[in-house]
Protein backbone atom coordinates (compact mmCIF):
# COMPACT_ATOMS: atom_id res chain seq x y z
CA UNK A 1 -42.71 55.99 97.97
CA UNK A 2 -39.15 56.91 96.76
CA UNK A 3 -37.13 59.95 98.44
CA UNK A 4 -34.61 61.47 97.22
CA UNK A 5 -31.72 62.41 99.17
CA UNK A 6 -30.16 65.45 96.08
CA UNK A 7 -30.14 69.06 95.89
CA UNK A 8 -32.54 70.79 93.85
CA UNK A 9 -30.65 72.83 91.19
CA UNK A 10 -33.41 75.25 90.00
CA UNK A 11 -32.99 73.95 85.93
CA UNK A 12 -33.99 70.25 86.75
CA UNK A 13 -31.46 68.68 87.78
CA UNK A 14 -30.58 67.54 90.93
CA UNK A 15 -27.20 66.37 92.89
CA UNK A 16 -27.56 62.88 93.99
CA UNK A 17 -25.89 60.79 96.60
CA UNK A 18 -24.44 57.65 95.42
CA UNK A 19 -27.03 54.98 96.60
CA UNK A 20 -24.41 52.55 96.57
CA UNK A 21 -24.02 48.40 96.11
CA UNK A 22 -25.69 48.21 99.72
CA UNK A 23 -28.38 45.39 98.48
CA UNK A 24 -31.44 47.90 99.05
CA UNK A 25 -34.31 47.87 96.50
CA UNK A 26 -34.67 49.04 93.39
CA UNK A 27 -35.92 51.94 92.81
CA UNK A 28 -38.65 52.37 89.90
CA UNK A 29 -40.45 55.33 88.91
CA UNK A 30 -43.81 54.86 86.99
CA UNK A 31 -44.47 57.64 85.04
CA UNK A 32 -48.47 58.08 83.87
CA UNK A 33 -48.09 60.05 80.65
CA UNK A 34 -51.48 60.90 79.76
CA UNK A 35 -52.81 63.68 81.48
CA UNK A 36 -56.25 64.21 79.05
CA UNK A 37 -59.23 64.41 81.36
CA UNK A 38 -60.99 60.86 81.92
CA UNK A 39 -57.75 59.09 80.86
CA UNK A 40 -57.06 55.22 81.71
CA UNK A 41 -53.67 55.31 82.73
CA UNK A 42 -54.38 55.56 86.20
CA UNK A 43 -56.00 52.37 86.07
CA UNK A 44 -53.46 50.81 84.72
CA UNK A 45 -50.86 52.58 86.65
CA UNK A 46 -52.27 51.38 89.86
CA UNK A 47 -52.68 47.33 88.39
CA UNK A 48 -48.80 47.76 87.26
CA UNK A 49 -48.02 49.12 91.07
CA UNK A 50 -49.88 46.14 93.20
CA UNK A 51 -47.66 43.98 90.62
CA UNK A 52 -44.34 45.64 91.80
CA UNK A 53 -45.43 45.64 95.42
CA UNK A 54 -45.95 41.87 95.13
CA UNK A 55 -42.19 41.98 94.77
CA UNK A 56 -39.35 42.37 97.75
CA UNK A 57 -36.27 43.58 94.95
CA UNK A 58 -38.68 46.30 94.20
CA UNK A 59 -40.10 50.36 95.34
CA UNK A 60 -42.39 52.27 92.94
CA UNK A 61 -43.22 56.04 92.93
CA UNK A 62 -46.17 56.90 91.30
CA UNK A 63 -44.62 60.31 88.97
CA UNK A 64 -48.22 61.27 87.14
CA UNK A 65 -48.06 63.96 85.34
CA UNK A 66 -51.47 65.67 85.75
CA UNK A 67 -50.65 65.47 89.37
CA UNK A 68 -46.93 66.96 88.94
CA UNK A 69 -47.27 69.03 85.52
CA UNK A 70 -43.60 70.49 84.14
CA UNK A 71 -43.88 73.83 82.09
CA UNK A 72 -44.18 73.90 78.34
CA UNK A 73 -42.49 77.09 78.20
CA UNK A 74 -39.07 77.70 80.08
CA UNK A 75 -36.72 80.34 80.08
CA UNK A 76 -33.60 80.62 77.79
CA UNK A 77 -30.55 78.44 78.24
CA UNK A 78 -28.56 80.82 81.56
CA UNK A 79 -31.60 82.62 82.18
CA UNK A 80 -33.25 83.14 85.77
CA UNK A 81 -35.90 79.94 86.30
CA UNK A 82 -39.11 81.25 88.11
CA UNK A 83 -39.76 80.76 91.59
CA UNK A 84 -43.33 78.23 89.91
CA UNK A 85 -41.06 76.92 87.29
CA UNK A 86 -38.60 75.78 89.82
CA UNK A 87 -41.31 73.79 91.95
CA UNK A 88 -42.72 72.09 89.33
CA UNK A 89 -39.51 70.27 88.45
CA UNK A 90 -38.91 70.29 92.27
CA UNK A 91 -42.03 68.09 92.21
CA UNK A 92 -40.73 65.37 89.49
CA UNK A 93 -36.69 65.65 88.86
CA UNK A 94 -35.42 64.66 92.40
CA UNK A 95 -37.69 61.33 91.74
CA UNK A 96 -36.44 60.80 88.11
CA UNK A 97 -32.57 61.42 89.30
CA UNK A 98 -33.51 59.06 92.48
CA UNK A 99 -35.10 56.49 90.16
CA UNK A 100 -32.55 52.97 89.05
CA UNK A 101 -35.19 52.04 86.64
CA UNK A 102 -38.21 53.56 84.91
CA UNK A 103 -41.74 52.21 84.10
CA UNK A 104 -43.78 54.20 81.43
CA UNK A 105 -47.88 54.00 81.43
CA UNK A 106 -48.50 55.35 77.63
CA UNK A 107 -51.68 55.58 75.50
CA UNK A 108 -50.92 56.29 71.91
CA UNK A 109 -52.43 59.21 70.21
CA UNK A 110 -51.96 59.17 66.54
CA UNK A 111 -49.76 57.03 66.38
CA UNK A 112 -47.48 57.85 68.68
CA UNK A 113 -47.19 59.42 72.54
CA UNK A 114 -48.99 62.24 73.90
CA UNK A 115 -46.81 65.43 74.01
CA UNK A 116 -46.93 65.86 78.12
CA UNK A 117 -44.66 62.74 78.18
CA UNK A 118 -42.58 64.34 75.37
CA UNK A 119 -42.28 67.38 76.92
CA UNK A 120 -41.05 65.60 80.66
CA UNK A 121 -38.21 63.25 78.74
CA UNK A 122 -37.28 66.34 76.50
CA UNK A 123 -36.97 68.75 79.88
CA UNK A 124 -34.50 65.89 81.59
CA UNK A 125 -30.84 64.44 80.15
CA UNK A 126 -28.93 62.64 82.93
CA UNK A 127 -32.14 61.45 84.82
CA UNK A 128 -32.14 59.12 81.94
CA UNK A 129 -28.69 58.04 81.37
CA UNK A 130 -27.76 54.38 81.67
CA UNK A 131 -30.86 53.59 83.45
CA UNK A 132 -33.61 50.76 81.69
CA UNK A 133 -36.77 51.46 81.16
CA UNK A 134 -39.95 49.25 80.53
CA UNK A 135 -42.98 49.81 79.06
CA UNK A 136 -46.70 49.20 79.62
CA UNK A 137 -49.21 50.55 76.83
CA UNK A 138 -52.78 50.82 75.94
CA UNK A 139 -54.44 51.53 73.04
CA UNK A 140 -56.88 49.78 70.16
CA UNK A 141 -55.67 47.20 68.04
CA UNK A 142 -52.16 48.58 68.21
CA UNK A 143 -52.33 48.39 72.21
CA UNK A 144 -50.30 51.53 71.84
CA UNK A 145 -47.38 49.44 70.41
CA UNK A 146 -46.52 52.19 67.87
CA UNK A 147 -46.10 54.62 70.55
CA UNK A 148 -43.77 52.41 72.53
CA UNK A 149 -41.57 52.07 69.28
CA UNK A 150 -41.03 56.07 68.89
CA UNK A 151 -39.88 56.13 73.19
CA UNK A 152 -37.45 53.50 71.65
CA UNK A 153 -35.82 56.10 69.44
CA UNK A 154 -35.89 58.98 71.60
CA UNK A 155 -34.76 57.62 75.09
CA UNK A 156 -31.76 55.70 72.63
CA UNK A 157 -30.79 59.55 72.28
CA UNK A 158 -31.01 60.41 75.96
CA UNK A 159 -29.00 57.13 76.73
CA UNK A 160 -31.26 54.94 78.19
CA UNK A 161 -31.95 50.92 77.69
CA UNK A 162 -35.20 50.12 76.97
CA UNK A 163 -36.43 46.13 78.00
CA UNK A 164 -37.15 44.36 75.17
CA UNK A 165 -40.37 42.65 77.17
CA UNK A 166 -43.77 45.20 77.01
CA UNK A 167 -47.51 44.60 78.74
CA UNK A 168 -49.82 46.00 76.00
CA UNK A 169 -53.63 46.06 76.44
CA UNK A 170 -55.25 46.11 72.78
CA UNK A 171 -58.62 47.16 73.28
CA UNK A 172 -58.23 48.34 76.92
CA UNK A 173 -61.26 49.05 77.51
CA UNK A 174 -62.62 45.46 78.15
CA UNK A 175 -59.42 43.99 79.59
CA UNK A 176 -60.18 45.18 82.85
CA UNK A 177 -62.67 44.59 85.71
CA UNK A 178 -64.56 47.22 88.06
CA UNK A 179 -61.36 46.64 90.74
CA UNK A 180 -59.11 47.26 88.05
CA UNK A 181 -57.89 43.75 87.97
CA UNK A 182 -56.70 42.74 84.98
CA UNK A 183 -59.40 39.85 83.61
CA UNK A 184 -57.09 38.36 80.86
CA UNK A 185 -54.52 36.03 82.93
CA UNK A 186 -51.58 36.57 80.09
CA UNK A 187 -51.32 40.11 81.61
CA UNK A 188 -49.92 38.74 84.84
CA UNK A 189 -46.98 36.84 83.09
CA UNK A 190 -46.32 39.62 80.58
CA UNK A 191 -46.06 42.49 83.79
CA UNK A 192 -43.70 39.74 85.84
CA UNK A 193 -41.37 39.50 82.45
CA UNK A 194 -40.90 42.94 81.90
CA UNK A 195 -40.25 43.66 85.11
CA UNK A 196 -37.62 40.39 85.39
CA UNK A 197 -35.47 42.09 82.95
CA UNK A 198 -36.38 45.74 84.34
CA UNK A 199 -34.48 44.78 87.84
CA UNK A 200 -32.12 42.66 85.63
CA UNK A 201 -31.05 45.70 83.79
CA UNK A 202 -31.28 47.87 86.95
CA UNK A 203 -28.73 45.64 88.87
CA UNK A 204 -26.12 45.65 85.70
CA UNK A 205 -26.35 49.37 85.43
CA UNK A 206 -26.15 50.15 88.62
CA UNK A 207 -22.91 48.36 89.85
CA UNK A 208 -21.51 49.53 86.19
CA UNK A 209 -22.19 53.00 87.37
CA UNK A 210 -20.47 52.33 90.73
CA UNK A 211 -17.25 50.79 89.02
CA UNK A 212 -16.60 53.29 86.37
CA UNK A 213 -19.28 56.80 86.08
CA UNK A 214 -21.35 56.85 82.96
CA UNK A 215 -19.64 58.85 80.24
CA UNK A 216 -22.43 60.47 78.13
């Protein structure tokens, strides 16, 4: 699991040590953004995980949040954060600011992404900045596709890269086994793409970031 060696500022935001050039791992959160009772995501959380661990450039941490909800109602800009308020993002920001790369697990509800992931991107700014992010989505015939396009456009605002390489699962409900092994071997190549130009991405940014800091 990632750690994260930064100071928990109370609105979210964290001060974080300068990992350095040093050669150590990436770091990659997966964030599970479906949190409606008897989701999937989990399940395909957990296949996208034993893929990472299969690789030495890379660390996951797991950020679901039903496990690690954030509030949908927070005080005004300046005013006091409760002492609740402040350990739920306690629970998920230090891991976002420690993240070099993100992996989001989406469904798509109506087109689009369900509001829980909304509200997590929406409650964060520099967590996101000039870091990539990849995506793996699930859905019917769309394989959640459409709600991949929409993160596009908001994480552009919140200057992030997104990967140009997705893992979809159209019709998710048969593409996987009682392990929760993938059964369709395309999956396989399409998870080691995405995550070839995730750590790609992650490398570029990352010694950028150590040359010259990212000016948002």
């Amino acid at each position: 699991m990632t750690t994260a060696n930064g100071i928990d500022k109370g609105d979210g935001r964290v001060d974080q040590a300068d990992g350095g050039g040093d050669g150590r791992r990436l770091r990659v959160a997966v964030i599970v953004g479906s949190t409606r009772e008897g989701r999937f995501g989990p399940v395909v959380a957990e296949w996208l995980l034993r893929r990472a661990a299969e690789r030495e450039d890379l660390e996951a941490d797991l950020v679901d949040l039903a496990e690690t909800p954030l509030p949908s109602v927070f005080p005004a800009f300046g005013g006091p954060v409760p002492d609740e308020v402040a350990a739920q993002f306690a629970a998920v920001s230090p891991r976002l600011e420690a993240a070099d790369a993100f992996v989001i697990v989406t469904p798509e509800y109506n087109h689009s992404f369900p509001a829980p992931l909304k509200n997590a991107i929406d409650l964060h700014k520099q967590e996101w900045q000039a870091k990539p992010v990849g995506f793996v989505s699930y859905g019917g015939r769309s394989g959640g596709l459409r709600a991949v396009e929409q993160l596009r456009l908001v994480l552009a605002e919140l200057h992030a890269v997104t990967v140009r390489e997705t893992v979809s699962f159209h019709d998710y409900g048969d593409k996987f086994d009682a392990e929760g092994n993938a059964v369709e071997s395309a999956a396989e190549g399409a998870a080691k793409a995405m995550l070839d130009q995730l750590t790609w991405w992650a490398h570029a940014l990352r010694d950028a970031k150590r040359l010259r800091p990212y000016g948002a």
